[in-house]
PDB file of N, CA and C in Angstrom:
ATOM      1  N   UNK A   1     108.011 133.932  85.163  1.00  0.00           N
ATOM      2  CA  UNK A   1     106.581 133.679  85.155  1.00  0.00           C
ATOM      3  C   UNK A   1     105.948 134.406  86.338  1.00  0.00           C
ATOM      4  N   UNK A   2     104.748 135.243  85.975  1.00  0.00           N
ATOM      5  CA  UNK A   2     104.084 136.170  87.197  1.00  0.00           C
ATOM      6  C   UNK A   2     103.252 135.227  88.278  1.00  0.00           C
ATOM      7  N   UNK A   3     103.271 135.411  89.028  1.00  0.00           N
ATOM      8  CA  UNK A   3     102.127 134.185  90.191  1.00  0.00           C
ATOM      9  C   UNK A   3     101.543 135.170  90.630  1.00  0.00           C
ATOM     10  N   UNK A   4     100.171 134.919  91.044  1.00  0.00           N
ATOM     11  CA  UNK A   4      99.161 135.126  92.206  1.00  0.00           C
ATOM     12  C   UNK A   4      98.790 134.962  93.178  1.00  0.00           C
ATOM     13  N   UNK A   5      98.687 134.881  94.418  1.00  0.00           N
ATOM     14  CA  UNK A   5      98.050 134.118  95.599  1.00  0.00           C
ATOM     15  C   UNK A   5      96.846 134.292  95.799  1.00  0.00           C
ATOM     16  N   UNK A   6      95.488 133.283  96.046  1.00  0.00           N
ATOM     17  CA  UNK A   6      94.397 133.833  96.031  1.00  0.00           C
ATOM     18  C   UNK A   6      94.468 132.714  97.450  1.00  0.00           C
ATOM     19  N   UNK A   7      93.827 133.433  98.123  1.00  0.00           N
ATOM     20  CA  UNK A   7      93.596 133.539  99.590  1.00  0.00           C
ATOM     21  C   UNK A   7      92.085 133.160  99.495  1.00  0.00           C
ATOM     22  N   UNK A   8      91.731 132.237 100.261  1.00  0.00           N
ATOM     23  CA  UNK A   8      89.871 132.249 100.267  1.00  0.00           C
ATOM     24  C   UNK A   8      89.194 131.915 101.687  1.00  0.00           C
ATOM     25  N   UNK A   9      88.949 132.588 102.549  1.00  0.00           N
ATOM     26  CA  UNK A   9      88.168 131.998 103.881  1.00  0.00           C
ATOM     27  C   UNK A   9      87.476 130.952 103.466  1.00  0.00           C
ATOM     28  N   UNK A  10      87.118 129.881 104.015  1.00  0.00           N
ATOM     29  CA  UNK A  10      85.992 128.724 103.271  1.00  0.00           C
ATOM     30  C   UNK A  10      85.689 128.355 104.595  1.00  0.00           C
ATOM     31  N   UNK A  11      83.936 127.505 104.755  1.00  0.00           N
ATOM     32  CA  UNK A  11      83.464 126.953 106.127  1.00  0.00           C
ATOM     33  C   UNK A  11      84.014 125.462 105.520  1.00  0.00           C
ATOM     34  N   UNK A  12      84.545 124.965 107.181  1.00  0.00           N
ATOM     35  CA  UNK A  12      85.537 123.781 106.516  1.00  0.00           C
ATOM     36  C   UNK A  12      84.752 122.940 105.870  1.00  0.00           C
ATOM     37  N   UNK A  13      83.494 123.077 106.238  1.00  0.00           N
ATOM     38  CA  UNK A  13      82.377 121.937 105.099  1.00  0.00           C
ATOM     39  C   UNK A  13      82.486 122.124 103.463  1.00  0.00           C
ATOM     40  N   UNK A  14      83.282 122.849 102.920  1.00  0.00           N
ATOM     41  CA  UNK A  14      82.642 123.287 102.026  1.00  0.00           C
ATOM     42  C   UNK A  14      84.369 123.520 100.979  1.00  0.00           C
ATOM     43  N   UNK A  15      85.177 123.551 102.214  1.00  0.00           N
ATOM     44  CA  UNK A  15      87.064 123.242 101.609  1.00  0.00           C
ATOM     45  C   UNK A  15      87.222 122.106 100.668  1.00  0.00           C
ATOM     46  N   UNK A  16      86.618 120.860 100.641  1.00  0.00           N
ATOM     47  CA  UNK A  16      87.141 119.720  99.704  1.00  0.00           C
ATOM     48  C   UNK A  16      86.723 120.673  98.272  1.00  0.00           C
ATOM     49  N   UNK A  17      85.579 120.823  98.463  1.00  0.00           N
ATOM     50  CA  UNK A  17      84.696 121.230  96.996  1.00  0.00           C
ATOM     51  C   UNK A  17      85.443 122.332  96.651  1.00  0.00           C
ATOM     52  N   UNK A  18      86.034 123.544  97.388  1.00  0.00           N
ATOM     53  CA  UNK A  18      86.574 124.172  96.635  1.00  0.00           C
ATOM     54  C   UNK A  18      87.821 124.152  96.415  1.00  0.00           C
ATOM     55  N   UNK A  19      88.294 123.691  96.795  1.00  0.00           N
ATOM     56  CA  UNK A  19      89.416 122.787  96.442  1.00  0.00           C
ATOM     57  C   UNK A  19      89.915 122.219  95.182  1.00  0.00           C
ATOM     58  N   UNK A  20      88.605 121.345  95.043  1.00  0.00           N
ATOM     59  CA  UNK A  20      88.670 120.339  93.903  1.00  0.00           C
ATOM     60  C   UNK A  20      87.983 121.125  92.721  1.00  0.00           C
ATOM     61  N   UNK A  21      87.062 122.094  92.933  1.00  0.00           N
ATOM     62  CA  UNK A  21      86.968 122.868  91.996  1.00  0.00           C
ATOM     63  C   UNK A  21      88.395 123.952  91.055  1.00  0.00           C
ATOM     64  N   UNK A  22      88.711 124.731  92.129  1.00  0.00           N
ATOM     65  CA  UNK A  22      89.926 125.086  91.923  1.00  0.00           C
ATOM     66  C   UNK A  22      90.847 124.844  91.078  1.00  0.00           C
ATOM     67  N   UNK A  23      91.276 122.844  91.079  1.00  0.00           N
ATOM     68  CA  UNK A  23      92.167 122.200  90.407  1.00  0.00           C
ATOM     69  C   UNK A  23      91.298 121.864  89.264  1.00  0.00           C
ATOM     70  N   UNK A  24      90.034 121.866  89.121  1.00  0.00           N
ATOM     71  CA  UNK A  24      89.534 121.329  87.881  1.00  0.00           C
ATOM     72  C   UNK A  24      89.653 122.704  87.215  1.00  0.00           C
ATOM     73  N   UNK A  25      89.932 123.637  87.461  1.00  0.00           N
ATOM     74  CA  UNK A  25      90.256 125.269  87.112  1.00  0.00           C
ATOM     75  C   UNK A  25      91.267 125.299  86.641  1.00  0.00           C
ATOM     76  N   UNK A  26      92.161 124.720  87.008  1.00  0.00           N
ATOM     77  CA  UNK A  26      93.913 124.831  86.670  1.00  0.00           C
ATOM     78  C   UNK A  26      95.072 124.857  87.882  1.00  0.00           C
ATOM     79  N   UNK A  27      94.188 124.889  88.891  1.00  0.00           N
ATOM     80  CA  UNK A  27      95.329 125.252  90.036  1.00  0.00           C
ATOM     81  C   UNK A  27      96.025 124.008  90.252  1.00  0.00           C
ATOM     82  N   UNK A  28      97.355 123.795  91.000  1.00  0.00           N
ATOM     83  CA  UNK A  28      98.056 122.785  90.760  1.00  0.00           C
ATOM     84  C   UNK A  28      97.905 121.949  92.146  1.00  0.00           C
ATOM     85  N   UNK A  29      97.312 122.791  93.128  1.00  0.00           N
ATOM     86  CA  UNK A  29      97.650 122.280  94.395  1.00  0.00           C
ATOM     87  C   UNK A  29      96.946 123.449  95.446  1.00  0.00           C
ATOM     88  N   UNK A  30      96.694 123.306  97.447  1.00  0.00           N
ATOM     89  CA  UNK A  30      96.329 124.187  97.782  1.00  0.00           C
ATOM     90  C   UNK A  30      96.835 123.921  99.304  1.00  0.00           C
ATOM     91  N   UNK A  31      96.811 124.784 100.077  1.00  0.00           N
ATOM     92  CA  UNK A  31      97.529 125.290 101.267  1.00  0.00           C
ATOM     93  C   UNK A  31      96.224 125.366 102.318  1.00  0.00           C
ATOM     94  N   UNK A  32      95.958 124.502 103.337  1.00  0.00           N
ATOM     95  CA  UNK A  32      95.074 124.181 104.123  1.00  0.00           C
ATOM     96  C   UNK A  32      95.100 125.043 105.465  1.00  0.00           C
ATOM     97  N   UNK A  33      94.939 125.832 106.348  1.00  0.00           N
ATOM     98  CA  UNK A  33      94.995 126.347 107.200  1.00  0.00           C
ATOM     99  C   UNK A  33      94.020 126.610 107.991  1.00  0.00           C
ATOM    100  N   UNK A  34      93.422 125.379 109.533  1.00  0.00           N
ATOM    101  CA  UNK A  34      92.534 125.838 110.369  1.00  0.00           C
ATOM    102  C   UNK A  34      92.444 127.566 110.906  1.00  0.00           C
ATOM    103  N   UNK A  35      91.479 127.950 111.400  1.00  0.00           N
ATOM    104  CA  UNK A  35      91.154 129.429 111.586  1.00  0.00           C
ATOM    105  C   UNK A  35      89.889 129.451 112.413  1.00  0.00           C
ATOM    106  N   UNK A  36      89.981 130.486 113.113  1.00  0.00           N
ATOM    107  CA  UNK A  36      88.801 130.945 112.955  1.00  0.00           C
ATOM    108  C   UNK A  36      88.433 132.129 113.125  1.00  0.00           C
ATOM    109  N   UNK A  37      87.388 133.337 113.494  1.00  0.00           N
ATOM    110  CA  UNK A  37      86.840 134.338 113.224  1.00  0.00           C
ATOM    111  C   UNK A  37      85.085 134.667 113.266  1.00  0.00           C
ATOM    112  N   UNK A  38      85.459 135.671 112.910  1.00  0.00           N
ATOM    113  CA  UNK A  38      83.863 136.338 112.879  1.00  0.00           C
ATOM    114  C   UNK A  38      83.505 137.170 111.813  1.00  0.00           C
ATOM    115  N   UNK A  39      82.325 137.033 111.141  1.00  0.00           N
ATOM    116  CA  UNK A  39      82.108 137.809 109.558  1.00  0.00           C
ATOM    117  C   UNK A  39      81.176 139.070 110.491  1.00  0.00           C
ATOM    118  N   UNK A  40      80.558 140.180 109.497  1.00  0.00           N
ATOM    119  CA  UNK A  40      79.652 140.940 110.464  1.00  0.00           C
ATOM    120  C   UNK A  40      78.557 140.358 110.741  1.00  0.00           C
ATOM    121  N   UNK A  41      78.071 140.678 111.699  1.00  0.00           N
ATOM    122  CA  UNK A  41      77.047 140.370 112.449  1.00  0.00           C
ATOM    123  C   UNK A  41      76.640 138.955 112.683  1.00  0.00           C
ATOM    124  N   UNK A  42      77.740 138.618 112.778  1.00  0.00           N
ATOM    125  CA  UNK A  42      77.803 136.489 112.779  1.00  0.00           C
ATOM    126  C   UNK A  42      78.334 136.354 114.194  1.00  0.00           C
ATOM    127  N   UNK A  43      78.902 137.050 114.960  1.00  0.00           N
ATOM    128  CA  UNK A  43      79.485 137.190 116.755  1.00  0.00           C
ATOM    129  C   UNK A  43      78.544 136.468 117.209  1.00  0.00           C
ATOM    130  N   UNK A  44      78.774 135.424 117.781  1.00  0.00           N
ATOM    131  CA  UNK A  44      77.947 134.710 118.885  1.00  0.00           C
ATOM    132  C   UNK A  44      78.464 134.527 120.503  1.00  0.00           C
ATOM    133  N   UNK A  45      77.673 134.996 121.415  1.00  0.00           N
ATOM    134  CA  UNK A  45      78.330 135.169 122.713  1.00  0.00           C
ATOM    135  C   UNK A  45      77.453 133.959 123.584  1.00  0.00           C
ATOM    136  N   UNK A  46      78.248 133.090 124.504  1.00  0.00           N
ATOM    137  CA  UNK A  46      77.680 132.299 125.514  1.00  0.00           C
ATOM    138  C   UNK A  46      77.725 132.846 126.754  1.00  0.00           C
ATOM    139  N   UNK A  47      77.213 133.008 127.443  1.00  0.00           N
ATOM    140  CA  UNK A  47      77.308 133.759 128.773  1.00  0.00           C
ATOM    141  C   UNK A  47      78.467 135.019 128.843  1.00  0.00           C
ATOM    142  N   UNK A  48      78.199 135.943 127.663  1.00  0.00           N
ATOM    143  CA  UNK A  48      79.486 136.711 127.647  1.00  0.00           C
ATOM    144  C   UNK A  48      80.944 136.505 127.247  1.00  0.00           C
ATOM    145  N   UNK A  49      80.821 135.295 126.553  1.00  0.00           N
ATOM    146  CA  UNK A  49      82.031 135.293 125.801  1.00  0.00           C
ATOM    147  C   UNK A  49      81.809 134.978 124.537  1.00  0.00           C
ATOM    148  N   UNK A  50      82.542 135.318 123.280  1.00  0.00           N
ATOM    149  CA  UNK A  50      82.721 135.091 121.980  1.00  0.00           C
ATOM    150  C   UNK A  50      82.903 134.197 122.008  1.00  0.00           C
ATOM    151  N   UNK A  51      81.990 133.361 120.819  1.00  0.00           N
ATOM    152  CA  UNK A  51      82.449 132.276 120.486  1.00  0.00           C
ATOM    153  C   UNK A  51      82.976 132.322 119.030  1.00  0.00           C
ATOM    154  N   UNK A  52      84.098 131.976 118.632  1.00  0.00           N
ATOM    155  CA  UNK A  52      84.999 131.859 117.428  1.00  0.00           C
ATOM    156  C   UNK A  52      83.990 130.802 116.573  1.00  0.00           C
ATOM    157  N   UNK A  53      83.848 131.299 115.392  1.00  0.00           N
ATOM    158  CA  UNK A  53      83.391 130.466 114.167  1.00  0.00           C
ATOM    159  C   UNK A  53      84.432 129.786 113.709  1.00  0.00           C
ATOM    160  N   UNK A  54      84.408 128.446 113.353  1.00  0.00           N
ATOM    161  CA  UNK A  54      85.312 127.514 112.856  1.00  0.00           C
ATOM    162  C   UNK A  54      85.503 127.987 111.616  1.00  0.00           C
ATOM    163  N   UNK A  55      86.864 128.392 110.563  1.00  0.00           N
ATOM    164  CA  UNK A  55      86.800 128.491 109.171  1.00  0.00           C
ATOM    165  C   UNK A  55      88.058 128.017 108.741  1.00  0.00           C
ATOM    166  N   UNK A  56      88.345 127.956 107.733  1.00  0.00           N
ATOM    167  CA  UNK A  56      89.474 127.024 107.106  1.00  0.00           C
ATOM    168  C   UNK A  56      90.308 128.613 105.573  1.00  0.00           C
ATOM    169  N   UNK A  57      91.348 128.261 106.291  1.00  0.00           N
ATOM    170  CA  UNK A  57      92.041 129.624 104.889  1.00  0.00           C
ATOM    171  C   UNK A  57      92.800 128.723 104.177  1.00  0.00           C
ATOM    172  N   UNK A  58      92.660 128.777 102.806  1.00  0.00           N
ATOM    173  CA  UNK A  58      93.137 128.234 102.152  1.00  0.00           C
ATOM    174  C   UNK A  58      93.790 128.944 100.876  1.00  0.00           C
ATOM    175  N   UNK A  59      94.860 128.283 100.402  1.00  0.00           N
ATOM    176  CA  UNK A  59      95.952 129.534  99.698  1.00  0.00           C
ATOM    177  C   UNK A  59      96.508 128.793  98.516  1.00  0.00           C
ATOM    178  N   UNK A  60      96.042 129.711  97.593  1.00  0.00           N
ATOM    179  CA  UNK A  60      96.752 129.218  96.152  1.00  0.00           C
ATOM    180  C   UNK A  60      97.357 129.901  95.556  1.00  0.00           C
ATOM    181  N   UNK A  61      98.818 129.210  94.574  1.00  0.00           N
ATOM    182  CA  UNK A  61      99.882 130.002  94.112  1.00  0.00           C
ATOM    183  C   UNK A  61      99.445 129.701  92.733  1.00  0.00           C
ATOM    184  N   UNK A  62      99.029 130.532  92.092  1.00  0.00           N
ATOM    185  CA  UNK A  62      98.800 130.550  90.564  1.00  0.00           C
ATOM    186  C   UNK A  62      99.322 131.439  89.470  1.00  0.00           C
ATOM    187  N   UNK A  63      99.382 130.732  88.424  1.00  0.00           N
ATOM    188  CA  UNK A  63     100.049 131.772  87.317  1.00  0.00           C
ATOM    189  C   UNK A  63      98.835 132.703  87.392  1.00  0.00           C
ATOM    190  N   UNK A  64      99.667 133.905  86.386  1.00  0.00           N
ATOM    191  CA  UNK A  64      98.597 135.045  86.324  1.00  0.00           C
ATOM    192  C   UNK A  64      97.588 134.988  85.841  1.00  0.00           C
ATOM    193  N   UNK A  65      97.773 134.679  84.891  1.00  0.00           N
ATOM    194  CA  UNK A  65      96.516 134.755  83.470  1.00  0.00           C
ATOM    195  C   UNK A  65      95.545 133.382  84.213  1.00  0.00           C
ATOM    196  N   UNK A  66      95.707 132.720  85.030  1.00  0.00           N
ATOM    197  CA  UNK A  66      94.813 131.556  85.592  1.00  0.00           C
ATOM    198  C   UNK A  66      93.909 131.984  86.627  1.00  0.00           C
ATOM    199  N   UNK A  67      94.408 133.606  87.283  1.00  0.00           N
ATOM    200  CA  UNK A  67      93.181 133.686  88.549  1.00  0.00           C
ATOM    201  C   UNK A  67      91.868 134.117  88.454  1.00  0.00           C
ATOM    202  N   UNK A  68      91.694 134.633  87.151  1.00  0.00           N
ATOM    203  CA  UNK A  68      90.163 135.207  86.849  1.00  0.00           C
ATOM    204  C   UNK A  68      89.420 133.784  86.735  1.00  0.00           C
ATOM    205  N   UNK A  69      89.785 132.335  85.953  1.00  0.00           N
ATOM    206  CA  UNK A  69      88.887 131.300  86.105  1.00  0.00           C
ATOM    207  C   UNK A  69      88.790 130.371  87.489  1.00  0.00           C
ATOM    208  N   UNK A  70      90.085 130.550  88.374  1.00  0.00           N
ATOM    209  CA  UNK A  70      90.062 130.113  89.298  1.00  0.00           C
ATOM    210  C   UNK A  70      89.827 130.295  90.833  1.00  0.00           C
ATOM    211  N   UNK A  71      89.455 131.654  90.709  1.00  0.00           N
ATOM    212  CA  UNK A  71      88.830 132.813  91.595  1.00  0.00           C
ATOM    213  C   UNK A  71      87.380 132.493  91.322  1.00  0.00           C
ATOM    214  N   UNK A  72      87.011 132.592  90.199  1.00  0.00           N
ATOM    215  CA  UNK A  72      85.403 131.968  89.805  1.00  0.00           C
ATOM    216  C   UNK A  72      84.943 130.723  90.084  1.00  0.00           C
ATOM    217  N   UNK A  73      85.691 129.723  89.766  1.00  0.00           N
ATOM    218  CA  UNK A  73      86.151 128.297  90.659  1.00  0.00           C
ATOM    219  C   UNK A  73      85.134 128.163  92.106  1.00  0.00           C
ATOM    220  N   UNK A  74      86.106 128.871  92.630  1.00  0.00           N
ATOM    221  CA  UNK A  74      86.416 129.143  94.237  1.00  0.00           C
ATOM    222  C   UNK A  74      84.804 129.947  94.631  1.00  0.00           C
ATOM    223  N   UNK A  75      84.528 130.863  94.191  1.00  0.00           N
ATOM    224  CA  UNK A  75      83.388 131.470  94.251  1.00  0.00           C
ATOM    225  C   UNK A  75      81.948 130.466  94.308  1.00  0.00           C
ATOM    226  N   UNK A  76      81.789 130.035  92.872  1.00  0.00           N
ATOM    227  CA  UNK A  76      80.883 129.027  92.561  1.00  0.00           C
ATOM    228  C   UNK A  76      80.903 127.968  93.719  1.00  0.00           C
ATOM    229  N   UNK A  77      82.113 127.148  94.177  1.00  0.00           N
ATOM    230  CA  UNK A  77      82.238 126.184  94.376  1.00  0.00           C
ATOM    231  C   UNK A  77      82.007 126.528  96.465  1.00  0.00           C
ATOM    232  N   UNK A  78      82.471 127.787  97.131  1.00  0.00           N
ATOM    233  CA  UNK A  78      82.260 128.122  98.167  1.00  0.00           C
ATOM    234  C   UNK A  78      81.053 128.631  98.630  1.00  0.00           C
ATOM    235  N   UNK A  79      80.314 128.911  97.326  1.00  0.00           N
ATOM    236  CA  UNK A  79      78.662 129.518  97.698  1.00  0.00           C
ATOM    237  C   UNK A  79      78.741 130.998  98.353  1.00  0.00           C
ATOM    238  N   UNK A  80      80.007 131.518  97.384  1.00  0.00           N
ATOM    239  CA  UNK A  80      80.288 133.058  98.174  1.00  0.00           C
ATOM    240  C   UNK A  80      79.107 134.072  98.149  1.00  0.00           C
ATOM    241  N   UNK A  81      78.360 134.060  97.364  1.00  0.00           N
ATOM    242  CA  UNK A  81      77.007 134.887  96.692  1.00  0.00           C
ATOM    243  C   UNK A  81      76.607 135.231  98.238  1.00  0.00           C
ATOM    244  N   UNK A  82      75.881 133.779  99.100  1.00  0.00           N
ATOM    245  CA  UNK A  82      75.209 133.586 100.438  1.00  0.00           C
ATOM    246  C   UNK A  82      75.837 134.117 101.489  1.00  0.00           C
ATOM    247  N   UNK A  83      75.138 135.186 102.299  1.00  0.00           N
ATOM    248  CA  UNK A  83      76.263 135.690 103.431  1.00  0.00           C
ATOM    249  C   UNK A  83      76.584 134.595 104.358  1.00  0.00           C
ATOM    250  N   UNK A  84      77.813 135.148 104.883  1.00  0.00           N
ATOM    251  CA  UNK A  84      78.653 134.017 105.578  1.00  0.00           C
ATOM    252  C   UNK A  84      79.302 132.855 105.500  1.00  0.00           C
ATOM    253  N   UNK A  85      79.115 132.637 104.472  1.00  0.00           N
ATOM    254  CA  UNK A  85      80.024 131.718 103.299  1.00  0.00           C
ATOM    255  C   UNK A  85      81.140 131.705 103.294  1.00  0.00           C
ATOM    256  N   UNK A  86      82.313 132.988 103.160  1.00  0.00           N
ATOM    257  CA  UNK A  86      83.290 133.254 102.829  1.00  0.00           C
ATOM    258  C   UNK A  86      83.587 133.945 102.135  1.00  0.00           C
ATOM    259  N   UNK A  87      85.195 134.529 101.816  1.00  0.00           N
ATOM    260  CA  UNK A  87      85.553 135.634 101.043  1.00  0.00           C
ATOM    261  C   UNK A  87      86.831 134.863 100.381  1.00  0.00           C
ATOM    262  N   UNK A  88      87.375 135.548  99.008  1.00  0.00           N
ATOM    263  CA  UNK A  88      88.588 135.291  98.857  1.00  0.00           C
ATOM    264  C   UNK A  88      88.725 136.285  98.076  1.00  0.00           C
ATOM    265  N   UNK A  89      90.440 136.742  98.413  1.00  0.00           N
ATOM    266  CA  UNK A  89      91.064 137.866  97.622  1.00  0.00           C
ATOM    267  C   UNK A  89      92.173 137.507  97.439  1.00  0.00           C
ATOM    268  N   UNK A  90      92.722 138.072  96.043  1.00  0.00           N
ATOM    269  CA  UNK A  90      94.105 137.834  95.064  1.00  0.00           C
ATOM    270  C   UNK A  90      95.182 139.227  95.255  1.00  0.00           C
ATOM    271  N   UNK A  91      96.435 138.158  96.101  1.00  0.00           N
ATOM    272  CA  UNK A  91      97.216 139.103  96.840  1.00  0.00           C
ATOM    273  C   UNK A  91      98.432 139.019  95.056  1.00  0.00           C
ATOM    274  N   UNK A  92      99.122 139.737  95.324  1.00  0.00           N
ATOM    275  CA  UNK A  92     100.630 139.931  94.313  1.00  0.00           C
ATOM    276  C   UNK A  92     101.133 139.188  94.775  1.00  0.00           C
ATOM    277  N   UNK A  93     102.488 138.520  94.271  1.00  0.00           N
ATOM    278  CA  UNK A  93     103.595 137.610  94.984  1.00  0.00           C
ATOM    279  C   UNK A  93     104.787 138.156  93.615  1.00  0.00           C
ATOM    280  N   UNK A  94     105.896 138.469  94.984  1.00  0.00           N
ATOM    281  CA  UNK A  94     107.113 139.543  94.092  1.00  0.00           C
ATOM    282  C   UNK A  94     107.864 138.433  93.849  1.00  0.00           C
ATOM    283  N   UNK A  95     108.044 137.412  94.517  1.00  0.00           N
ATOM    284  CA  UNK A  95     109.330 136.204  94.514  1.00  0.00           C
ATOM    285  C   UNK A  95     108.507 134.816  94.983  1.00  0.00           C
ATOM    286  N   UNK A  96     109.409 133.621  94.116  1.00  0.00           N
ATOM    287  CA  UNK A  96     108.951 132.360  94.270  1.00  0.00           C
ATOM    288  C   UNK A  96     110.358 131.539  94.522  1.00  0.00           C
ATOM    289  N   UNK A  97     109.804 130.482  95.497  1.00  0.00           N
ATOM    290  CA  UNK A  97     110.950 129.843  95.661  1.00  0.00           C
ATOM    291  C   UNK A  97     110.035 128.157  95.359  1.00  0.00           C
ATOM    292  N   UNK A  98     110.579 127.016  95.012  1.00  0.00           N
ATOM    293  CA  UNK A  98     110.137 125.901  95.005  1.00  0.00           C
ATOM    294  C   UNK A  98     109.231 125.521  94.055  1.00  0.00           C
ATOM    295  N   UNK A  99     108.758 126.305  93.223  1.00  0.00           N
ATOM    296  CA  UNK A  99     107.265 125.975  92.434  1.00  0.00           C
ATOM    297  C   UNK A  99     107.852 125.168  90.973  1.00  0.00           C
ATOM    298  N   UNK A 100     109.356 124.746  91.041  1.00  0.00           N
ATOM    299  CA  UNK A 100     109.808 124.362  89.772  1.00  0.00           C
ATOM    300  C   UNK A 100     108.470 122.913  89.181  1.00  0.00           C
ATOM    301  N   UNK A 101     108.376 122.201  90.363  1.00  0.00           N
ATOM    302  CA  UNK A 101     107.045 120.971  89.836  1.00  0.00           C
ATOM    303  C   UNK A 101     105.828 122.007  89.056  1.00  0.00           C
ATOM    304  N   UNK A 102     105.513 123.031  89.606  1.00  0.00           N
ATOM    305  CA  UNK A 102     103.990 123.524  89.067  1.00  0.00           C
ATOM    306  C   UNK A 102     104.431 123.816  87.458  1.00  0.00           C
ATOM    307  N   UNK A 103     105.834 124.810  87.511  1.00  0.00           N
ATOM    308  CA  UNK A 103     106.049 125.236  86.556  1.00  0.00           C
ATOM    309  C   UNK A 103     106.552 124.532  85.030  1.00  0.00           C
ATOM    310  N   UNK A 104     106.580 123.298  85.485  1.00  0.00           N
ATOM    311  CA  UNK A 104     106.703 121.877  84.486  1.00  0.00           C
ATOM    312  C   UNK A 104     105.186 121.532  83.781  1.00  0.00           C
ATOM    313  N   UNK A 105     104.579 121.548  84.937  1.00  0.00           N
ATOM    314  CA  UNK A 105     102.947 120.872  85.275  1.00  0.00           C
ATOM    315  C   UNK A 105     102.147 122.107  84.258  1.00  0.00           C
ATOM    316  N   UNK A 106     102.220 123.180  84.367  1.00  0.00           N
ATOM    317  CA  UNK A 106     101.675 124.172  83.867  1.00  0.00           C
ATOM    318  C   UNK A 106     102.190 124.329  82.174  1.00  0.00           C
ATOM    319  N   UNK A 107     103.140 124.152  81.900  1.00  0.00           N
ATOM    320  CA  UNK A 107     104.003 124.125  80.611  1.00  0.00           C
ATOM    321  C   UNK A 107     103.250 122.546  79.933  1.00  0.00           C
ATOM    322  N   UNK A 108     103.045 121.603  80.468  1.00  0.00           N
ATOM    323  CA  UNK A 108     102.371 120.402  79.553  1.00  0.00           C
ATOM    324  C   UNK A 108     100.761 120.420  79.582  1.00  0.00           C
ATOM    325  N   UNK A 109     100.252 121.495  80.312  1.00  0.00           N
ATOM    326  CA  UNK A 109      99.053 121.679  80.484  1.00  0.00           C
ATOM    327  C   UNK A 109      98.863 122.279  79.022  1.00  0.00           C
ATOM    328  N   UNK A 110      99.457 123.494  78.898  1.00  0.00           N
ATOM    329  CA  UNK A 110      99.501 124.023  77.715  1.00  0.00           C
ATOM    330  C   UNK A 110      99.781 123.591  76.467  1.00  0.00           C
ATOM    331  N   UNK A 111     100.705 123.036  76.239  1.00  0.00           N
ATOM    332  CA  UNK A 111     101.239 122.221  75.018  1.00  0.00           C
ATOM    333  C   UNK A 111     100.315 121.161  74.337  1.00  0.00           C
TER     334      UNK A 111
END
């Protein structure tokens, strides 16, 4: 079975919703990761120093044929349209180890 990883910057306000959008998409589950960063022209300096924007990366392992509705999901549900919102992009994944629960979960989804 082919998988996807779709990767999505999200402002942590805004992680439950896409999240839960996501799974109402098909995704089985998601990978939480504090962060932070700077989009363009979003750099904010206090007396000469950067201040880091709070953002949240969050990571999903999906079958193939599932990332075009769940990439849209994620979009809708992160308010990506609005600058500074966030980004997400769908990496390849050559090898899987552990996903035997999704791959049960995904098989009665279908049936």
């Amino acid at each position: 079975m082919a998988y996807k990883c779709i990767l999505a910057m999200v402002k942590p306000n805004l992680t439950d919703q896409v999240v839960n959008s996501a799974k109402k998409a098909g995704a089985t589950g998601a990978t939480i990761i504090p962060a932070s960063g700077t989009g363009a022209g979003e750099a904010k300096t206090f007396f000469g120093l950067s201040l880091d924007i709070r953002t949240e990366v969050v990571l999903f392992m999906v079958n193939d044929p599932m990332v075009e509705s769940i990439l849209s999901a994620i979009k809708e549900a992160g308010h990506f349209s609005e600058p500074g919102t966030g980004i997400a992009m769908v990496l390849p994944v050559e090898q899987v180890a552990g996903m035997e629960s999704q791959i049960s979960q995904n098989k009665s989804m279908v049936s």
